[in-house]
C-alpha atoms as a PDB file:
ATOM      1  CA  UNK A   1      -0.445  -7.046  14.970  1.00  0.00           C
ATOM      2  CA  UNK A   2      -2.352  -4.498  13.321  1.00  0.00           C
ATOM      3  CA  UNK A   3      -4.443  -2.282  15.328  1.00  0.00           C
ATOM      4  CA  UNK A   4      -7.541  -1.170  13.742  1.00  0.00           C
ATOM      5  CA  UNK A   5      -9.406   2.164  15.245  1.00  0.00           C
ATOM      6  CA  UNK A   6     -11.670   4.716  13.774  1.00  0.00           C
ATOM      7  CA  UNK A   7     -10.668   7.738  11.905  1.00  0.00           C
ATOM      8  CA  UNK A   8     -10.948  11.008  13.530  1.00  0.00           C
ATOM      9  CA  UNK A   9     -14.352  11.996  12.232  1.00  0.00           C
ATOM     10  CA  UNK A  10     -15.480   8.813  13.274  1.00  0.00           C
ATOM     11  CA  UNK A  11     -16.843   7.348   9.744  1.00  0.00           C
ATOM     12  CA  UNK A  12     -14.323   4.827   8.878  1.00  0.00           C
ATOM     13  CA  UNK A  13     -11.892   2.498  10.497  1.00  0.00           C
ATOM     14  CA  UNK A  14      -8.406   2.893   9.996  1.00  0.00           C
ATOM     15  CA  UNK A  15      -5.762  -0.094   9.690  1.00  0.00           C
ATOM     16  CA  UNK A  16      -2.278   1.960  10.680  1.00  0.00           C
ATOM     17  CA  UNK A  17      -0.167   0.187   8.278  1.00  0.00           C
ATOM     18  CA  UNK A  18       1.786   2.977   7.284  1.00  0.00           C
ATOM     19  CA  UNK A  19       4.355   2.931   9.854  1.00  0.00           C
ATOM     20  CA  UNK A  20       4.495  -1.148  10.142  1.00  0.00           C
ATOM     21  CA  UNK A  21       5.229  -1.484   6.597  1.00  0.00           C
ATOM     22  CA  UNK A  22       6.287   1.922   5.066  1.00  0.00           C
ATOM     23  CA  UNK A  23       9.042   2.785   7.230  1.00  0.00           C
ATOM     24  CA  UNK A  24      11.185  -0.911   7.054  1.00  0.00           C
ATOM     25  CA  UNK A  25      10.884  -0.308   3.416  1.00  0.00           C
ATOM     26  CA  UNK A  26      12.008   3.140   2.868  1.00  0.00           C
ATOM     27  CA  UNK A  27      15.014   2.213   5.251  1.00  0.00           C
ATOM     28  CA  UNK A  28      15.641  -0.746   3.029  1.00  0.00           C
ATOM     29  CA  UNK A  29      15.887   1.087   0.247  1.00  0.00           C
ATOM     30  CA  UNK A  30      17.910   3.844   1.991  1.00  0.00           C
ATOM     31  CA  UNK A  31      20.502   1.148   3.008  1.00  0.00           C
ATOM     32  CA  UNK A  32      20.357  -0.703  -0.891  1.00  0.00           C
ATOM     33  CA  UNK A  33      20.803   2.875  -2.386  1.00  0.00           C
ATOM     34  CA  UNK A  34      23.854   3.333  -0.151  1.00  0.00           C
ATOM     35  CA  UNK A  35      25.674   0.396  -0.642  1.00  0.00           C
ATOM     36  CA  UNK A  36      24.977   0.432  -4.725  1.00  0.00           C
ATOM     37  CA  UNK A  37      23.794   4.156  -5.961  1.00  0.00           C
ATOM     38  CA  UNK A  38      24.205   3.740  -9.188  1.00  0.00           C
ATOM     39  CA  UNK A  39      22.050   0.163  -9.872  1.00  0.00           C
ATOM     40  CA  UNK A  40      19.281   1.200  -7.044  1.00  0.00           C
ATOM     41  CA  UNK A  41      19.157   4.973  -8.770  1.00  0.00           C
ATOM     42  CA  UNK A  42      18.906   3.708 -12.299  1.00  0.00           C
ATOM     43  CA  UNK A  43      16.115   1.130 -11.223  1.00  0.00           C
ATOM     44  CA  UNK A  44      14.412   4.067  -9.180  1.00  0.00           C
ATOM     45  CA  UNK A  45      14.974   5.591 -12.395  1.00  0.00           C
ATOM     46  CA  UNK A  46      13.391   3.440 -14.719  1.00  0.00           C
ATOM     47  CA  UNK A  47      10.342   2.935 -12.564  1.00  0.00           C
ATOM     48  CA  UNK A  48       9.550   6.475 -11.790  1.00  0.00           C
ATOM     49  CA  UNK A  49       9.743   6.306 -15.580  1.00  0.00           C
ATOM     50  CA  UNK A  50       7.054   3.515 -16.016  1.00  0.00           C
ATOM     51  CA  UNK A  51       5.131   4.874 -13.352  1.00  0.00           C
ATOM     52  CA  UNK A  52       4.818   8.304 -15.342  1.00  0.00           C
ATOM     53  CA  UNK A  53       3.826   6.160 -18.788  1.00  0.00           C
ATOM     54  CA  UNK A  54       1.357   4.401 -16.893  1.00  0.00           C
ATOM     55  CA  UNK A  55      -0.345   7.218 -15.063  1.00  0.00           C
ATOM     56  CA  UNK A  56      -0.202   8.576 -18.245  1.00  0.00           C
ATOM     57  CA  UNK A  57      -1.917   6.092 -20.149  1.00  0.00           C
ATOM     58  CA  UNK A  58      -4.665   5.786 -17.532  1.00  0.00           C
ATOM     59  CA  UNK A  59      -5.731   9.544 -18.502  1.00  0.00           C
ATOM     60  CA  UNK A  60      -5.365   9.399 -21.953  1.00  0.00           C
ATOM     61  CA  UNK A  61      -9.096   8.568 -22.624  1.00  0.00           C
ATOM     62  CA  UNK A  62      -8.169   7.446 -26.059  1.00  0.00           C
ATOM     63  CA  UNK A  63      -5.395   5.528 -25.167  1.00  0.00           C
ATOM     64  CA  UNK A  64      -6.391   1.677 -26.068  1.00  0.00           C
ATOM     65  CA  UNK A  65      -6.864  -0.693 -23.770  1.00  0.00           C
ATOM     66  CA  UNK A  66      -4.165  -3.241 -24.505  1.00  0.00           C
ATOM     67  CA  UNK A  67      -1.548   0.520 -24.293  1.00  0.00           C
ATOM     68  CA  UNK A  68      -2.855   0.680 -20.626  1.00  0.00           C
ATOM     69  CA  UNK A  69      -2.353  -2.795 -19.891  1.00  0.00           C
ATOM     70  CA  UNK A  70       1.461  -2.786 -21.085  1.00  0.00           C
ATOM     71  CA  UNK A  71       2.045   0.409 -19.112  1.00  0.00           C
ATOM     72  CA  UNK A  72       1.020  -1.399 -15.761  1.00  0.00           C
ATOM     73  CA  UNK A  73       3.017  -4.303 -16.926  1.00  0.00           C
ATOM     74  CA  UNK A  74       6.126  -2.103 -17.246  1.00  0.00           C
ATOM     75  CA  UNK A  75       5.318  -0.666 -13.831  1.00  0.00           C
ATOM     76  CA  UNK A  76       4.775  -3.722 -11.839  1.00  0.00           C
ATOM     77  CA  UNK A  77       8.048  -5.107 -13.476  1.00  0.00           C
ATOM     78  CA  UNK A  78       9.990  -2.025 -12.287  1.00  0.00           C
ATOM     79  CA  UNK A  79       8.781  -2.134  -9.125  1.00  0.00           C
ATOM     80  CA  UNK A  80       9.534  -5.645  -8.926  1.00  0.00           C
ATOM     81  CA  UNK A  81      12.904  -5.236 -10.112  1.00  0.00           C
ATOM     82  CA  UNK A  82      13.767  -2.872  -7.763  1.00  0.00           C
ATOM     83  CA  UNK A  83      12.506  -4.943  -4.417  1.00  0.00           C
ATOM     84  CA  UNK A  84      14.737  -7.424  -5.453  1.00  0.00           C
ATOM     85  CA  UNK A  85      17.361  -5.249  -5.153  1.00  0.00           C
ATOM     86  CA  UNK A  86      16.278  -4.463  -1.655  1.00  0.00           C
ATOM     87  CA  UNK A  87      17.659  -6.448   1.350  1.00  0.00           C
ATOM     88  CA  UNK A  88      13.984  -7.133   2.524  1.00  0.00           C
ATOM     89  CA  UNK A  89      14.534  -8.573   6.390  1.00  0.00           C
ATOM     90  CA  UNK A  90      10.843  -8.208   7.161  1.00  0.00           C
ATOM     91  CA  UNK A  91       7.361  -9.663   5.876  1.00  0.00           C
ATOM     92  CA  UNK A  92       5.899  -7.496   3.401  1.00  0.00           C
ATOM     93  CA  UNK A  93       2.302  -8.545   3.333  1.00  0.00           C
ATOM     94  CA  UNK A  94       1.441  -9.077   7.410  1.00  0.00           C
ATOM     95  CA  UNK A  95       0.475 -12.568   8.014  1.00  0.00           C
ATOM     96  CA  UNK A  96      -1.995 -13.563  11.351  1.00  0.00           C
ATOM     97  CA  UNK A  97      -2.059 -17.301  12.412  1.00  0.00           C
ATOM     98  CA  UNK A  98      -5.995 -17.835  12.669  1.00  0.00           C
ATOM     99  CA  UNK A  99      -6.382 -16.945  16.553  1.00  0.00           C
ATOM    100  CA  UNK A 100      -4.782 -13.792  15.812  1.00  0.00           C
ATOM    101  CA  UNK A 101      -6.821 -13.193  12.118  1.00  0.00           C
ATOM    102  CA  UNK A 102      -9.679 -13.982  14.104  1.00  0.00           C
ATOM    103  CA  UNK A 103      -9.195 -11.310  16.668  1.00  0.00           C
ATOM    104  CA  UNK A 104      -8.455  -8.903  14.081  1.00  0.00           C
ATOM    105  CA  UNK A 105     -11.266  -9.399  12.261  1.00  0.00           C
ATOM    106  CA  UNK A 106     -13.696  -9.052  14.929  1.00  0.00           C
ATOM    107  CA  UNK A 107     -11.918  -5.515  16.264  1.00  0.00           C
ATOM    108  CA  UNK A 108     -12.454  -3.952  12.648  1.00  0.00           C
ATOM    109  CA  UNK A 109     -16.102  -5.601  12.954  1.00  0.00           C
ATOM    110  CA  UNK A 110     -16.328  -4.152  16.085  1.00  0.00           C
ATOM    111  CA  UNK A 111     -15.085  -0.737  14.776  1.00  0.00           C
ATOM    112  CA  UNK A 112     -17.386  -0.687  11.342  1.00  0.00           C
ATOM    113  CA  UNK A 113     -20.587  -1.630  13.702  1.00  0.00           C
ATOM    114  CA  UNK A 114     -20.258   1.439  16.095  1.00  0.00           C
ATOM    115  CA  UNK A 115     -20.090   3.700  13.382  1.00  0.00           C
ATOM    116  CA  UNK A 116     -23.093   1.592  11.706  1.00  0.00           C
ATOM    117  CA  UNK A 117     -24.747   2.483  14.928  1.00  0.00           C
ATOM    118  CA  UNK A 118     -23.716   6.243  15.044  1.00  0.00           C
ATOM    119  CA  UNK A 119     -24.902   6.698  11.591  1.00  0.00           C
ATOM    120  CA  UNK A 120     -28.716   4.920  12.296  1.00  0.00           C
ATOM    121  CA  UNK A 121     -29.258   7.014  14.697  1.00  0.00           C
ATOM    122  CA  UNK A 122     -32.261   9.749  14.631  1.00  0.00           C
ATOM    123  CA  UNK A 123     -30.712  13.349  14.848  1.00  0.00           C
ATOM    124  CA  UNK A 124     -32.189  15.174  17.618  1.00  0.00           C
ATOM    125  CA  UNK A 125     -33.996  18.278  17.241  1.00  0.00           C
END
């Protein structure tokens, strides 16, 4: 489960997903890349490509909308073309039974209402 806790300066909460999600994925690409460089470093390829174009596009303040909207298209189908190529063992997008979505939810609340509470608070003189 995901732990929340409050940043260091104490003004946000934090959910530390980096690590539970991040790090399976770079090691499943790792692992694809090594078993097929070529396909997994042409689709890397193609959607650092897109990615470029679309950041791109997102600047471009007279780029139209519809040119923006293909870009991210492009992207997203890169980006889906290369997880398939991963050997994904592990849930992507964390899922809580309700118990355990219920706890979760009341930690962050827990979290956002102390630094509610900090932040009310008259400064003293």
């Amino acid at each position: 489960m995901i732990r929340p806790t409050l940043t260091a300066d104490g003004t946000a909460v934090r959910l530390p997903i980096r690590d539970a999600i991040t790090a399976p994925l770079l090691d499943d690409l790792a692992v694809a890349y090594t078993a097929d460089p070529a396909t997994v470093g042409a689709l890397l390829t193609a959607h650092g490509a897109a990615v470029v174009r679309k950041d791109l596009a997102d600047c471009d303040t007279d780029a139209a909308e519809y040119e923006r909207a293909i870009r991210a298209a492009e992207a997203d189908g890169t980006r889906e073309a290369l997880l398939d190529e991963l050997p994904i063992e592990h849930q992507l997008d964390p899922q809580y039974p309700p118990d355990a979505a219920i706890a979760l939810a009341t930690r962050i609340t827990r979290h956002a209402a102390h630094i509610r509470h900090q932040s009310t608070k008259e400064p003293r003189p």
